[in-house]
Protein backbone atom coordinates (compact mmCIF):
# COMPACT_ATOMS: atom_id res chain seq x y z
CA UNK A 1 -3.86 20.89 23.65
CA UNK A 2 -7.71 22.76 25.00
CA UNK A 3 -10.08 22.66 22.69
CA UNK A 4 -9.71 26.29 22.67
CA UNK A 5 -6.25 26.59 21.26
CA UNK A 6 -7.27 24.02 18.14
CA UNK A 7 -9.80 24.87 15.47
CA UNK A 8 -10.18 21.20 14.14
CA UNK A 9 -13.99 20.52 14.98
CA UNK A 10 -14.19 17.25 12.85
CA UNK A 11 -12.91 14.07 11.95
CA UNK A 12 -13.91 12.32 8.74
CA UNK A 13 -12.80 9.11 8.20
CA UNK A 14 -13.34 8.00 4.34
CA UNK A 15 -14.96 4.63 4.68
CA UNK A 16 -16.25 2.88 1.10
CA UNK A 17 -20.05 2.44 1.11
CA UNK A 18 -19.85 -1.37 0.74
CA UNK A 19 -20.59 -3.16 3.82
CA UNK A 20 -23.72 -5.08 4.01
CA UNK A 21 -25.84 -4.64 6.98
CA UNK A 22 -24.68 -7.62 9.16
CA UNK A 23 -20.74 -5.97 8.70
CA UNK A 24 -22.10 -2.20 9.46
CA UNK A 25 -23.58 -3.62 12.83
CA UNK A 26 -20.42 -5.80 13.46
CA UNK A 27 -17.78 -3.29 13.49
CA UNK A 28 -20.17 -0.50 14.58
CA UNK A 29 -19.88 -2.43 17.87
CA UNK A 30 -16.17 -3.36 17.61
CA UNK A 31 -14.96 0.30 17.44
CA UNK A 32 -16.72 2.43 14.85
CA UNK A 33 -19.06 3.83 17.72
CA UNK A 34 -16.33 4.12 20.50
CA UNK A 35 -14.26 6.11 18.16
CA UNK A 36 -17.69 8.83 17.78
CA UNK A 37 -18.37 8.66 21.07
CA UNK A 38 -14.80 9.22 22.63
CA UNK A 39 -14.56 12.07 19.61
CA UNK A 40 -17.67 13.85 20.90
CA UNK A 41 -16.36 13.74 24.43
CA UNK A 42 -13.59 15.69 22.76
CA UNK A 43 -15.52 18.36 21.19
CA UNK A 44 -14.90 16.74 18.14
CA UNK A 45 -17.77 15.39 15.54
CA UNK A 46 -17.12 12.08 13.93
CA UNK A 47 -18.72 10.97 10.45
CA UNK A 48 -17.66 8.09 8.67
CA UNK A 49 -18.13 8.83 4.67
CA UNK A 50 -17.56 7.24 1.47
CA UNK A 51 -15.35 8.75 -0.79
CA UNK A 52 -17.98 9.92 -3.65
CA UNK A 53 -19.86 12.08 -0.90
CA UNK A 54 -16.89 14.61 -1.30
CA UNK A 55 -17.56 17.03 -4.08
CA UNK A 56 -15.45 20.35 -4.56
CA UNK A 57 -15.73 23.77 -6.33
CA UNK A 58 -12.49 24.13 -7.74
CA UNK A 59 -13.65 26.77 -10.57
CA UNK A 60 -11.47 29.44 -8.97
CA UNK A 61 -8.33 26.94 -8.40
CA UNK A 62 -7.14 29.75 -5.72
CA UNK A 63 -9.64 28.82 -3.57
CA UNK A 64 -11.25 25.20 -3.73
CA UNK A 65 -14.49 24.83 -1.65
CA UNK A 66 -15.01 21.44 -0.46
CA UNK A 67 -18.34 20.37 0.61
CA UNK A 68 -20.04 16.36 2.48
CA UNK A 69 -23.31 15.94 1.85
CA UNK A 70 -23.63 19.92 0.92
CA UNK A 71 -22.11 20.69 4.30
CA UNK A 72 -18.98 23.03 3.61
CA UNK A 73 -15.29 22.12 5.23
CA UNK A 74 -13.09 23.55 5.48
CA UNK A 75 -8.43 22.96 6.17
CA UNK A 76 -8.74 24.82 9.14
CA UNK A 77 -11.46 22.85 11.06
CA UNK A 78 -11.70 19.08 9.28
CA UNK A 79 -8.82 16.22 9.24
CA UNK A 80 -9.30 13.53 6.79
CA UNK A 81 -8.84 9.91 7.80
CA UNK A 82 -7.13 8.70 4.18
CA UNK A 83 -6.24 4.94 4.38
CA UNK A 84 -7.32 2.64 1.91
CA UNK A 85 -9.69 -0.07 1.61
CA UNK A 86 -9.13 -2.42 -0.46
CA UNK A 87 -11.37 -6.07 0.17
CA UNK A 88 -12.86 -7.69 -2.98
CA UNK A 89 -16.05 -5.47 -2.90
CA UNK A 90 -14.06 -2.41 -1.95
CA UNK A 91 -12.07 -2.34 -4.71
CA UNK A 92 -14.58 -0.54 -7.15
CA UNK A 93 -13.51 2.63 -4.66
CA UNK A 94 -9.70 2.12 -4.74
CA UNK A 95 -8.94 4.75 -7.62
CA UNK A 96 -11.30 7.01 -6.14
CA UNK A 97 -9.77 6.69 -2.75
CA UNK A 98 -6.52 7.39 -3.62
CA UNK A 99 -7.25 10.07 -6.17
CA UNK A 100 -9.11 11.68 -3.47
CA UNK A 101 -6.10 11.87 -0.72
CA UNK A 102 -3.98 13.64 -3.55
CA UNK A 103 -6.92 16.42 -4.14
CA UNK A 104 -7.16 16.52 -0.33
CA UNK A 105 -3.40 16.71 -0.34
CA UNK A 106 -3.04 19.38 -2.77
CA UNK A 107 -5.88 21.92 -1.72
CA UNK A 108 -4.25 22.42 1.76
CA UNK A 109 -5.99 19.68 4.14
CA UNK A 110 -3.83 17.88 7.13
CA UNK A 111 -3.98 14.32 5.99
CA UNK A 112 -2.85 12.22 9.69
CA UNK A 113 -1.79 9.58 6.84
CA UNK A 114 -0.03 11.16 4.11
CA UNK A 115 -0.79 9.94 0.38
CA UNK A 116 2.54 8.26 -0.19
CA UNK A 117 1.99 6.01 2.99
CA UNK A 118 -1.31 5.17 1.67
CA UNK A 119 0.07 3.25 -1.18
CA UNK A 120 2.93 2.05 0.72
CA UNK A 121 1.08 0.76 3.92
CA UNK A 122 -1.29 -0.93 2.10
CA UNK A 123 1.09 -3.07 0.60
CA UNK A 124 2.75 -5.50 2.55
CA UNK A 125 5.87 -5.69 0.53
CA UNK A 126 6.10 -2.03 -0.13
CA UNK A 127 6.06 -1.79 3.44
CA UNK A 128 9.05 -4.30 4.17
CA UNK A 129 11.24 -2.71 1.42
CA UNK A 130 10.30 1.08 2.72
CA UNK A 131 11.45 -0.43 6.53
CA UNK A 132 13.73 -3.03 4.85
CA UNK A 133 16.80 -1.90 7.48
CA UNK A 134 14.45 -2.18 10.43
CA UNK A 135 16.51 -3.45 13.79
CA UNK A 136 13.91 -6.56 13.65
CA UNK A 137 14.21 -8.13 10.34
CA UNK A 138 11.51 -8.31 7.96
CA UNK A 139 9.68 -11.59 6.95
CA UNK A 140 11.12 -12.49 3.57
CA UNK A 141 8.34 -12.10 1.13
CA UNK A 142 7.78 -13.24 -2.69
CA UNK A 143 5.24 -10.46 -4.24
CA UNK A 144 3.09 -12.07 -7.29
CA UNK A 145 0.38 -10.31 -9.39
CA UNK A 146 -2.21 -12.70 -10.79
CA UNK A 147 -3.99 -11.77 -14.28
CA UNK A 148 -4.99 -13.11 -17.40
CA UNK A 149 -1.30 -14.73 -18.19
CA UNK A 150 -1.14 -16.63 -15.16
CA UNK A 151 -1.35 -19.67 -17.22
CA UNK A 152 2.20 -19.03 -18.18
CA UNK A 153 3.70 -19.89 -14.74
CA UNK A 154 6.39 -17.09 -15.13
CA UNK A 155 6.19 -16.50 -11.11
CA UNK A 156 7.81 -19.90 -10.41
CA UNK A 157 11.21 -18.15 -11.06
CA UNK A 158 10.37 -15.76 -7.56
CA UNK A 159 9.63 -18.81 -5.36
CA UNK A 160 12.28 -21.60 -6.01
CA UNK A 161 13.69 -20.41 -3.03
CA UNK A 162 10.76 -20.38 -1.00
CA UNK A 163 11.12 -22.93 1.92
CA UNK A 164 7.73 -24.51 2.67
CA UNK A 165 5.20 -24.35 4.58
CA UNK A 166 4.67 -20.86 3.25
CA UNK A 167 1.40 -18.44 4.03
CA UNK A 168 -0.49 -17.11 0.90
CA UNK A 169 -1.75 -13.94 1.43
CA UNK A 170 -3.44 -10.75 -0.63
CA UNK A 171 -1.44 -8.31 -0.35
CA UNK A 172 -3.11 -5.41 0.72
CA UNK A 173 -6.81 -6.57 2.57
CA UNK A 174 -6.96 -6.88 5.99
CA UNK A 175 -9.09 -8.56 9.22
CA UNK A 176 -6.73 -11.65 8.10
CA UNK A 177 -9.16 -12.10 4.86
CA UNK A 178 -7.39 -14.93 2.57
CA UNK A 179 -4.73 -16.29 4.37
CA UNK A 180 -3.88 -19.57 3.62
CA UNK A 181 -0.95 -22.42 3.62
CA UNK A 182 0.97 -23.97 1.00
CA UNK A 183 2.67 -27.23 1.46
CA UNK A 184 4.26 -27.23 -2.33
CA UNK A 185 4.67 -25.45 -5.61
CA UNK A 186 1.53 -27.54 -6.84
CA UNK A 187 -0.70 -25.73 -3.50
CA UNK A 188 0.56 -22.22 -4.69
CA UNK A 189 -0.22 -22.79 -8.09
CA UNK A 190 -3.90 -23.58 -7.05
CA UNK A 191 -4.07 -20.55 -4.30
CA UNK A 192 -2.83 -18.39 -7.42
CA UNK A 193 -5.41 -19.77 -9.65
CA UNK A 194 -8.28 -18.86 -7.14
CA UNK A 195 -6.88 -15.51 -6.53
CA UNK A 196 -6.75 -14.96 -10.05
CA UNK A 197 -10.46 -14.58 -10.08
CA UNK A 198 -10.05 -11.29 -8.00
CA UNK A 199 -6.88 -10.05 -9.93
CA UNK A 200 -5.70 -10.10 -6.15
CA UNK A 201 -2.23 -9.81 -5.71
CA UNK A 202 -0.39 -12.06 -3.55
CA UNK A 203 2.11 -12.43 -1.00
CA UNK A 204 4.30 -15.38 -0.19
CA UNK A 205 5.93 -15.75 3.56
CA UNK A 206 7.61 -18.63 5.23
CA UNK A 207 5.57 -19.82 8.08
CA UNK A 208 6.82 -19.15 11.43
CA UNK A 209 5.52 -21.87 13.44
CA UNK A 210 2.02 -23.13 14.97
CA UNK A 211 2.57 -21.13 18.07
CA UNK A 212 3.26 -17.93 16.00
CA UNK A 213 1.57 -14.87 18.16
CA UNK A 214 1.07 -11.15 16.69
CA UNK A 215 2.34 -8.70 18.52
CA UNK A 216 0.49 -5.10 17.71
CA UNK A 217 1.86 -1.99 19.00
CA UNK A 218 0.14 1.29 18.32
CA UNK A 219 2.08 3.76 17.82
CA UNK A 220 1.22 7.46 18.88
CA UNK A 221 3.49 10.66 18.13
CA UNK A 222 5.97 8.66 17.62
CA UNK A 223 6.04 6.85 21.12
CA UNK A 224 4.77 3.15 21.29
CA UNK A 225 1.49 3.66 23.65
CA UNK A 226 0.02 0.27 23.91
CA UNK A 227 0.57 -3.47 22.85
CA UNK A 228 -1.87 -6.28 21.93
CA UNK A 229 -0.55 -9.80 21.44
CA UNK A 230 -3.00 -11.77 19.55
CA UNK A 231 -2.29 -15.76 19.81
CA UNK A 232 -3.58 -18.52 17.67
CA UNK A 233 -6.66 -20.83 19.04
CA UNK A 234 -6.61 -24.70 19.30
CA UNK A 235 -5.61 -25.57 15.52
CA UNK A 236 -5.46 -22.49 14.21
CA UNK A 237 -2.25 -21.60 12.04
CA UNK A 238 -2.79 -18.11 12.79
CA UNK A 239 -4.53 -15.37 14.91
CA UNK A 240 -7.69 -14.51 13.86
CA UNK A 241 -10.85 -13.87 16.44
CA UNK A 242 -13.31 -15.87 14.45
CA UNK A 243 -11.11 -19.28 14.74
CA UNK A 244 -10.65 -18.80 18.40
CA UNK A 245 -7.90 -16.70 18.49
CA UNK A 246 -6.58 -14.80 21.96
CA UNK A 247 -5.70 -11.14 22.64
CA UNK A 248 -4.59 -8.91 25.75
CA UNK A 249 -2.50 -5.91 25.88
CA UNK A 250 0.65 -6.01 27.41
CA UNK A 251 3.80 -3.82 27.88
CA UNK A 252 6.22 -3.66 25.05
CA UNK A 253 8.82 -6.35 24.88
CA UNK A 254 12.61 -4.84 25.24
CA UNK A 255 13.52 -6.51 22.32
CA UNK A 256 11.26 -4.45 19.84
CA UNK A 257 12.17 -1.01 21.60
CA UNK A 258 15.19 -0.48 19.61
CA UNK A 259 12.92 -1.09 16.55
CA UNK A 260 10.15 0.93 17.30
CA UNK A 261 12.58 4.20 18.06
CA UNK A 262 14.24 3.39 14.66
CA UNK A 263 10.65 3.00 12.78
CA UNK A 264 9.14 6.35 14.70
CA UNK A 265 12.19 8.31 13.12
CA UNK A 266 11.02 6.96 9.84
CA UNK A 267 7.45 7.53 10.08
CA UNK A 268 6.35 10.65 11.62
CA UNK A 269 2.74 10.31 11.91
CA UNK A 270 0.29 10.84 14.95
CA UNK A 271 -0.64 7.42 14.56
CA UNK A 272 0.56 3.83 12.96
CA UNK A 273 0.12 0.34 14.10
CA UNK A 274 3.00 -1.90 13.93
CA UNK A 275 2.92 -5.77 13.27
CA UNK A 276 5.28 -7.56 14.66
CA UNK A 277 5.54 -12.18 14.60
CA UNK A 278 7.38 -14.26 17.40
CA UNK A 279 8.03 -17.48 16.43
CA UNK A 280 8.87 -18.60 19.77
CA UNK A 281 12.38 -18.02 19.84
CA UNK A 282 12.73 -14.63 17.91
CA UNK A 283 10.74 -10.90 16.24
CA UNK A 284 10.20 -10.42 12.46
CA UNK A 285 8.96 -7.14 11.28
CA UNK A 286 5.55 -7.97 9.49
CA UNK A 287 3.94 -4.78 8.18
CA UNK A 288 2.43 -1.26 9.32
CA UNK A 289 -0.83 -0.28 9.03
CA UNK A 290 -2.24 3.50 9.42
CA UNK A 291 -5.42 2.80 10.37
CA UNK A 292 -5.28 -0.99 12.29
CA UNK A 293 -8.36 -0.99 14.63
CA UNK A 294 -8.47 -0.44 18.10
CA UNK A 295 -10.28 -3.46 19.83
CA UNK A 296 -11.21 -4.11 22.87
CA UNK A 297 -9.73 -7.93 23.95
CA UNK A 298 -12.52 -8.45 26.68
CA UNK A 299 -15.85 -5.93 26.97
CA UNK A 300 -16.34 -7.43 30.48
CA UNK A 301 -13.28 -6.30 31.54
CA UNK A 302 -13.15 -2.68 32.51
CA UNK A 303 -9.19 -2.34 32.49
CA UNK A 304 -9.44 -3.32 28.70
CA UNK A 305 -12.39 -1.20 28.10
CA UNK A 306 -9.99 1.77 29.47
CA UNK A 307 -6.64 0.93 28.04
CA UNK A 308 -9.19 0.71 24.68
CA UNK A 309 -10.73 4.14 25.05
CA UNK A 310 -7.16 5.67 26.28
CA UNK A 311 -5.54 4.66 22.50
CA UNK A 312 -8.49 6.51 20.86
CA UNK A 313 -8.21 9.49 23.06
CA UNK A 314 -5.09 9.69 22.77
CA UNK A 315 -4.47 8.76 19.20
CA UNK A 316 -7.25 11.24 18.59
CA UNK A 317 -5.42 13.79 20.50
CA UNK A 318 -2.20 13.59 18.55
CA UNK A 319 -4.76 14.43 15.29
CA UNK A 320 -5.48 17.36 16.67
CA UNK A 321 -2.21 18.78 17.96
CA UNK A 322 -0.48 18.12 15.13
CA UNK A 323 -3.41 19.21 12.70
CA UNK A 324 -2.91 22.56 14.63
CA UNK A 325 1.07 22.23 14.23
CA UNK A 326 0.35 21.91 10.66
CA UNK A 327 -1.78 25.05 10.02
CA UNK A 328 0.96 27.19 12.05
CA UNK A 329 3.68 26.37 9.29
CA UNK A 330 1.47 26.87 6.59
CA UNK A 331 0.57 29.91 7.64
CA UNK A 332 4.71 30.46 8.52
């Protein structure tokens, strides 16, 4: 679609106001800065915001007025990024975030990532039950709250089936924050006990294996554009950059195409990432996320740098075409 035909003239992703300086200039590098600059190549404007800086004029319900930082916007010309974030010092925002998306909702904006999905993808077992008949099977999860009554044990019940080593994890952060093994009932009581100090609810899997890679594939209109396999480093149990972790894009494995068709008919959204583990022998279905970021395996590389900036255009793209497809049935 020309910028001609659309009348979206900004994106605003809703971004808590938490991160402390070092963070801001971390992922400002990663992607946070690609994502403006490939935007404003588009026409587009790009602002990041925290969810307070919305205020709206509802005193005529009939028409709300919706204003960042005093600046009016408007259905017609602004899409809303509305994913959650949820780490430990995000979580002051959560019922603001998600109350927001539903005003947002209601009043008429094009939300890329509807409410519902926001509580669903940012739960990793409301994810595998929502995609539960997915051609690649799930990774069979245990789902635990911790609290005050902890003490009680009453979770033991959900994991005397749990074969071990199983992965700990929270259940809705993300950058692989707080993963962590358990050899026994005794380590998952402990893991529990420390994540009761968060009230951070937990997830138990299996683990897969030491060679265990990640497979990511970003999803865009409903077609799988891209894949990045992320691999574990010397030692590591599990990809993650900081503990040496590799990642390259690649094309998308035949055996996950049948999944992927059967997930897109599920989820149609302009844009999705998802998680897939290979064990070394076979797939398992790990979770979706609507906003995963869009890294860049190797800077020095300029075939990464442009498979990087073609997922953002094009992810970007899909915003706006079906933000456009969105105003013509309203207005049907």
């Amino acid at each position: 679609m020309s910028n001609n035909e659309s009348t979206l003239r900004r994106i605003i992703w809703l971004f808590p106001d938490r991160e402390s300086t070092r963070t801001q200039a971390k992922w400002s590098g990663a992607f946070w800065e690609t994502y403006a600059q490939i935007a404003n190549d588009m026409g587009l404007s790009f602002k990041r915001v925290a969810p307070e800086a919305v205020v709206v004029d509802a005193l005529n319900p009939q028409d709300p007025k919706f204003y960042i930082d005093g600046e009016r916007v408007t259905p017609h010309d602004t899409v809303f990024i509305s994913t959650p974030y949820t780490l430990p010092y995000q979580t002051v925002d959560a019922f603001n975030q998600f109350t927001l998306y539903a005003v947002l909702e209601e009043a008429g904006f094009y939300l890329p990532h509807p409410t519902d999905m926001a509580a669903v993808g940012n739960d990793k077992l409301a994810t595998l039950l929502r995609f539960r008949d997915c051609p690649v099977p799930p990774v069979p999860t245990v789902r635990i709250g911790t609290g005050r009554d902890l003490l009680y044990d009453e979770y033991e019940v959900a994991i005397e089936d749990l074969p071990y080593p199983a992965f700990t994890k929270p259940a809705g952060w993300c950058a692989s924050r707080g993963i962590n093994l358990a050899r026994d009932a005794h380590d998952v009581r402990g893991l529990l006990s420390l994540a009761q100090g968060g009230d951070t609810t937990m997830v138990l899997q299996p683990f897969l294996g030491d060679n265990t890679a990640d497979y990511r594939v970003f999803m865009i209109d409903g077609k799988p554009h891209t894949v990045m396999v992320r691999a574990s480093g010397d030692g590591a149990i599990y990809p993650q950059f900081t503990t040496g972790a590799t990642m390259w894009f690649c094309p998308l494995p035949e055996e996950l195409s049948e999944a992927m068709s059967w997930i897109a008919k599920k989820l149609p959204v302009p844009f999705a990432c998802v998680d897939f583990l290979h064990d070394g022998e076979k797939f398992w279905f790990s979770e979706i996320e609507m906003d995963g970021g869009i890294l860049c395996p190797d800077p020095s590389d300029p075939q990464a740098v442009a498979t990087q900036h073609s997922i953002i255009r094009d992810r970007f793209e899909a915003y706006r075409t079906r933000h456009q497809a969105f105003l013509q049935e309203v207005k049907a």
